[in-house]
N, C-alpha and C. Protein backbone atom coordinates (compact mmCIF):
# COMPACT_ATOMS: atom_id res chain seq x y z
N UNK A 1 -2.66 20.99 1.70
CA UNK A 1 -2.50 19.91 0.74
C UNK A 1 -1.32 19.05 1.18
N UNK A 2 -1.46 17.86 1.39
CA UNK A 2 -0.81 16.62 1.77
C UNK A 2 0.75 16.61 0.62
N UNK A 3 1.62 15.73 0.97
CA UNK A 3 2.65 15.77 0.13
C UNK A 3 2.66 15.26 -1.12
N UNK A 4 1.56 14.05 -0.69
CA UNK A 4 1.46 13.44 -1.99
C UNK A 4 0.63 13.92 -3.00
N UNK A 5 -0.15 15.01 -2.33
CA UNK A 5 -0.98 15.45 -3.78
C UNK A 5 -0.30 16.89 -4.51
N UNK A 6 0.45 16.87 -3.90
CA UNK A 6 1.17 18.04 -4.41
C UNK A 6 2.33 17.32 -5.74
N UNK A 7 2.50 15.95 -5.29
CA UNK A 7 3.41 15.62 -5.97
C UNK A 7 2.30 15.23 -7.21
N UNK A 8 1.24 14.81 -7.27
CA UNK A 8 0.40 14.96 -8.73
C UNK A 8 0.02 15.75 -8.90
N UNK A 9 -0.31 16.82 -8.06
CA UNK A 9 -0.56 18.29 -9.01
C UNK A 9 0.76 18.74 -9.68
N UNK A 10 1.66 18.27 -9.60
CA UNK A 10 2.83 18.69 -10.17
C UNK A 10 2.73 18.03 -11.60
N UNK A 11 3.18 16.88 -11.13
CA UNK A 11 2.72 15.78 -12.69
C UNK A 11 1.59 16.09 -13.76
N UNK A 12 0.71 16.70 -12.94
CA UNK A 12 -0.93 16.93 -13.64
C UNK A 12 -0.66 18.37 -14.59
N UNK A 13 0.22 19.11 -13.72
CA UNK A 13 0.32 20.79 -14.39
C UNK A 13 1.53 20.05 -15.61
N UNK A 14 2.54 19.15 -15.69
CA UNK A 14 3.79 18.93 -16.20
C UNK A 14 2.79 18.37 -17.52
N UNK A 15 1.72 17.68 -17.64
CA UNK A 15 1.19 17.03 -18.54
C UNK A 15 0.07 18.02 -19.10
N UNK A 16 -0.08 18.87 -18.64
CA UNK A 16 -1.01 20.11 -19.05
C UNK A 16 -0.13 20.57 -19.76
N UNK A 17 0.94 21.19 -19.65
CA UNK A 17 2.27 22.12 -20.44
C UNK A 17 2.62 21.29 -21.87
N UNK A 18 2.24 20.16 -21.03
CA UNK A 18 3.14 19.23 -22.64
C UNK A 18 1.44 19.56 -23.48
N UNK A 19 0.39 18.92 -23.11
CA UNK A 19 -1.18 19.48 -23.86
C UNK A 19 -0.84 20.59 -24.73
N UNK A 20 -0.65 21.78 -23.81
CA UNK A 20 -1.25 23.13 -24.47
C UNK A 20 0.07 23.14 -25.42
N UNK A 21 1.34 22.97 -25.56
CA UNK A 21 2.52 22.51 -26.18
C UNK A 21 2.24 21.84 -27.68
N UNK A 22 1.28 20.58 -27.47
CA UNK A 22 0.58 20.05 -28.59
C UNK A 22 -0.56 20.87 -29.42
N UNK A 23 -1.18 21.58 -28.63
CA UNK A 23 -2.69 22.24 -29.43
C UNK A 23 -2.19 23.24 -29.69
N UNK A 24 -1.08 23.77 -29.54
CA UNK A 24 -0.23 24.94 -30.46
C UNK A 24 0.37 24.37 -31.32
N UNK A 25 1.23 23.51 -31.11
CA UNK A 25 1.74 22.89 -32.82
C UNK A 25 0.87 22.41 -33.68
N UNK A 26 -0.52 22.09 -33.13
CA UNK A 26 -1.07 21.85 -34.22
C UNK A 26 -1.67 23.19 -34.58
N UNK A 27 -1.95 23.84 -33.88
CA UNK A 27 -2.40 25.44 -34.39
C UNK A 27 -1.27 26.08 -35.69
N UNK A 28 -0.13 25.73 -35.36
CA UNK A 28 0.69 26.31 -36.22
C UNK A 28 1.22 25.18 -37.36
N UNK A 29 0.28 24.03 -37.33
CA UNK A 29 0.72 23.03 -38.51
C UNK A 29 2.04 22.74 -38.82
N UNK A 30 2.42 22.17 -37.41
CA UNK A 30 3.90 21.96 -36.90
C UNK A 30 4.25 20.39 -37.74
N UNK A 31 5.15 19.87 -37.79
CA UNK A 31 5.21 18.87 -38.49
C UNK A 31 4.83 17.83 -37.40
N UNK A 32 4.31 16.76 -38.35
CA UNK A 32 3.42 15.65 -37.49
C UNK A 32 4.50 14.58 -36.62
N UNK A 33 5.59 14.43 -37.10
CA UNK A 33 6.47 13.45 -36.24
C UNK A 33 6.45 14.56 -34.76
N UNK A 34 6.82 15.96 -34.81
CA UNK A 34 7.19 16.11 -33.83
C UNK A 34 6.27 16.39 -32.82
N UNK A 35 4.91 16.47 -33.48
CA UNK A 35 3.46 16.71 -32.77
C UNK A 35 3.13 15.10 -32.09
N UNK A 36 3.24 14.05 -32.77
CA UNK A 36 3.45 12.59 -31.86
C UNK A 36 4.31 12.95 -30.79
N UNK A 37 5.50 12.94 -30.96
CA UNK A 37 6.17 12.79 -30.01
C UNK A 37 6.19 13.61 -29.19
N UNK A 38 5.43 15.09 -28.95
CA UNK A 38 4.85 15.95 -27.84
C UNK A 38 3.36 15.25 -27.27
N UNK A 39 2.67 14.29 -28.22
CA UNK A 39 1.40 13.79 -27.65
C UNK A 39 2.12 12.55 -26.72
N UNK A 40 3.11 11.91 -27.15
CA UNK A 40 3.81 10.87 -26.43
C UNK A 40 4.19 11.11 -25.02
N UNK A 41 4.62 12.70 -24.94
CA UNK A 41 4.64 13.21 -23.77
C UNK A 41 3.73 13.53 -22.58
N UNK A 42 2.73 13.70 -23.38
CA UNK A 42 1.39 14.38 -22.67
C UNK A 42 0.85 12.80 -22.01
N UNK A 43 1.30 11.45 -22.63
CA UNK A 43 0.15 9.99 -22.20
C UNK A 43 1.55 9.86 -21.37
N UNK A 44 2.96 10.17 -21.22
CA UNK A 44 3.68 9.55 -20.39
C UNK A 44 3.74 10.52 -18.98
N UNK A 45 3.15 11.60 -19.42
CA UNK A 45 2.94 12.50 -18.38
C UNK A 45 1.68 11.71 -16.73
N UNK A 46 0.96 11.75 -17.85
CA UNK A 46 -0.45 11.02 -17.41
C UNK A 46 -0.38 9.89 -16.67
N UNK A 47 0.42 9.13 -17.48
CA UNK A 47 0.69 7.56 -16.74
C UNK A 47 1.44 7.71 -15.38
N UNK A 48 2.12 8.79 -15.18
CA UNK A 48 2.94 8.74 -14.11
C UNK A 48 1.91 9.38 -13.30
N UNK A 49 1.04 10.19 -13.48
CA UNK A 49 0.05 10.65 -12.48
C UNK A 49 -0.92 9.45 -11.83
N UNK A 50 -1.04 8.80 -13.01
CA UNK A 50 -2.35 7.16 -12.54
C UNK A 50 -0.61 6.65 -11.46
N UNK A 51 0.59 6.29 -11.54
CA UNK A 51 1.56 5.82 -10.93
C UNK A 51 1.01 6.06 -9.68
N UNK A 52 0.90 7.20 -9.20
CA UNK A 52 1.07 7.95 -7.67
C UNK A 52 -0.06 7.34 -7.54
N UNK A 53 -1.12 7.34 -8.25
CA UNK A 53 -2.59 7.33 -7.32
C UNK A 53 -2.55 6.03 -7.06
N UNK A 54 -2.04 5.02 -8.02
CA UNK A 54 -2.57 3.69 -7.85
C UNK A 54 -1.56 3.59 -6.69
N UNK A 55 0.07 3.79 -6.47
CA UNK A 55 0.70 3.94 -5.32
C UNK A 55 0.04 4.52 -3.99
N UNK A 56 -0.32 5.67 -3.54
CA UNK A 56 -1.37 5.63 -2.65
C UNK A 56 -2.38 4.97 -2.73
N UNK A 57 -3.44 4.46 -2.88
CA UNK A 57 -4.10 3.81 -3.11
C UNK A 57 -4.20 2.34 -2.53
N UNK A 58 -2.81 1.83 -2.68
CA UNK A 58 -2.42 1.08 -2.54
C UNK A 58 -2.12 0.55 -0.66
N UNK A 59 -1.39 2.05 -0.90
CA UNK A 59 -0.33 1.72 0.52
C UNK A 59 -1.84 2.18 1.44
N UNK A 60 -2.54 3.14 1.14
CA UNK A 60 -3.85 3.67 2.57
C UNK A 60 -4.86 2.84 2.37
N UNK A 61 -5.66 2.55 1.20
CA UNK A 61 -7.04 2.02 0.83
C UNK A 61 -7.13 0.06 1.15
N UNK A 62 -6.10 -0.08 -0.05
CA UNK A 62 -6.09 -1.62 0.30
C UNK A 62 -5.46 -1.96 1.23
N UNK A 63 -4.63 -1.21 1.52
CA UNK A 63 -3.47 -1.74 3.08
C UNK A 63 -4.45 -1.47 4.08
N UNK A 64 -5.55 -0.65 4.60
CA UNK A 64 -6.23 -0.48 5.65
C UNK A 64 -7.44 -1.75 5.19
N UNK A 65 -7.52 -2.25 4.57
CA UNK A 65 -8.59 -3.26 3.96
C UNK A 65 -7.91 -4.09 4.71
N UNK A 66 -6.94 -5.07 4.18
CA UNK A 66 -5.68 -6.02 4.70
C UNK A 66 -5.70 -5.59 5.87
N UNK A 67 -5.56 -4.69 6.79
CA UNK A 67 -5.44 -4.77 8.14
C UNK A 67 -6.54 -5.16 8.98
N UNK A 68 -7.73 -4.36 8.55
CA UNK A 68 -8.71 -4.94 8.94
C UNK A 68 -9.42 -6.14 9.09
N UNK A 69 -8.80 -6.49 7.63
CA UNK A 69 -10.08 -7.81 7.09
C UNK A 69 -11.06 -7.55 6.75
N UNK A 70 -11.40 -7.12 5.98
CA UNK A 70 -12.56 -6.20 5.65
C UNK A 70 -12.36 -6.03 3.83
N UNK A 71 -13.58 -5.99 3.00
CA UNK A 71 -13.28 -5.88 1.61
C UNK A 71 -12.47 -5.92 0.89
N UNK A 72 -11.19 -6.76 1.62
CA UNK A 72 -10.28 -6.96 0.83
C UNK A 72 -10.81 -7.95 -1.04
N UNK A 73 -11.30 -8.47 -0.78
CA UNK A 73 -12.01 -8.80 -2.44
C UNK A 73 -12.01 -7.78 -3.26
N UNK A 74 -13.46 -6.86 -2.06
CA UNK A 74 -13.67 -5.72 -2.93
C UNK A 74 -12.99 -4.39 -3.64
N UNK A 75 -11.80 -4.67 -3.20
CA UNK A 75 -10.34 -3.58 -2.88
C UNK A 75 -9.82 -4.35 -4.19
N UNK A 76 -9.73 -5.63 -4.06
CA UNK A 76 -8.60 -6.15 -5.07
C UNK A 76 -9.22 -6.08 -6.61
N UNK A 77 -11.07 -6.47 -6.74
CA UNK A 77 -11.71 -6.44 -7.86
C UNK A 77 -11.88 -4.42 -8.45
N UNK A 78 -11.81 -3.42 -7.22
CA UNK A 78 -11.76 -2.09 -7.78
C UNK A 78 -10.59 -2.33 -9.07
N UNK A 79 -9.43 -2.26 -8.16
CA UNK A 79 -8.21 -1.92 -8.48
C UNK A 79 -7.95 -2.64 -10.36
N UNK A 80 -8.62 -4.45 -10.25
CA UNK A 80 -8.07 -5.22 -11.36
C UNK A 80 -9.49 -4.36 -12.11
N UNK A 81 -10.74 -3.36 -11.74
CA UNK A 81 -11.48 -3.38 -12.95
C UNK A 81 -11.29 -1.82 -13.70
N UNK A 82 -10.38 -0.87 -13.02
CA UNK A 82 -9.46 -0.15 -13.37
C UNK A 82 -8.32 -0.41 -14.61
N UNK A 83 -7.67 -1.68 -14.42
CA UNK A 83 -7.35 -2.08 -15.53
C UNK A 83 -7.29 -2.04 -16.72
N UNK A 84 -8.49 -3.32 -16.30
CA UNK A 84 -9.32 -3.55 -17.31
C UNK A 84 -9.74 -2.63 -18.47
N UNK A 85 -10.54 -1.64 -17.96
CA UNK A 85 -10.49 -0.62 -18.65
C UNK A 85 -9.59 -0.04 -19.95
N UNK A 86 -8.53 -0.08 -19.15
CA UNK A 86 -7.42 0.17 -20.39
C UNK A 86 -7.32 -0.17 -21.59
């Protein structure tokens, strides 16, 4: 396993911990401010995992596009319909 995927399996297990963290406080009918702000953890966990990928992604997928000349459109419309999504 490459460096960089080790560095989101890290992020990925860090946002799992904060998960199972949440589905126990709610198991134990933990109070709700502090159950947000463990779910707050679990989407900031996440976001930093989409960080890395869209960062690789970036630097191998569309940068070898750009070098080539080659689907760079199609590289730039993936990436903006990813977005979108959101």
């Amino acid at each position: 396993m490459n460096d960089h995927n080790q560095k989101i399996l890290h992020r990925m297990k860090i946002a799992k911990g904060h998960l199972e963290k949440v589905i126990s406080m709610v198991e134990k009918d933990e109070y709700c401010l502090d159950v947000i702000q463990q779910t707050q953890a679990v989407t900031s966990s996440l976001e930093k995992v989409s960080e890395l990928i869209l960062e690789n992604h970036l630097k191998t997928c569309v940068r070898e596009s750009m070098e080539s000349g080659k689907n760079i459109d199609e590289k730039v419309a993936e990436v903006i319909e990813v977005f979108k999504r959101k």
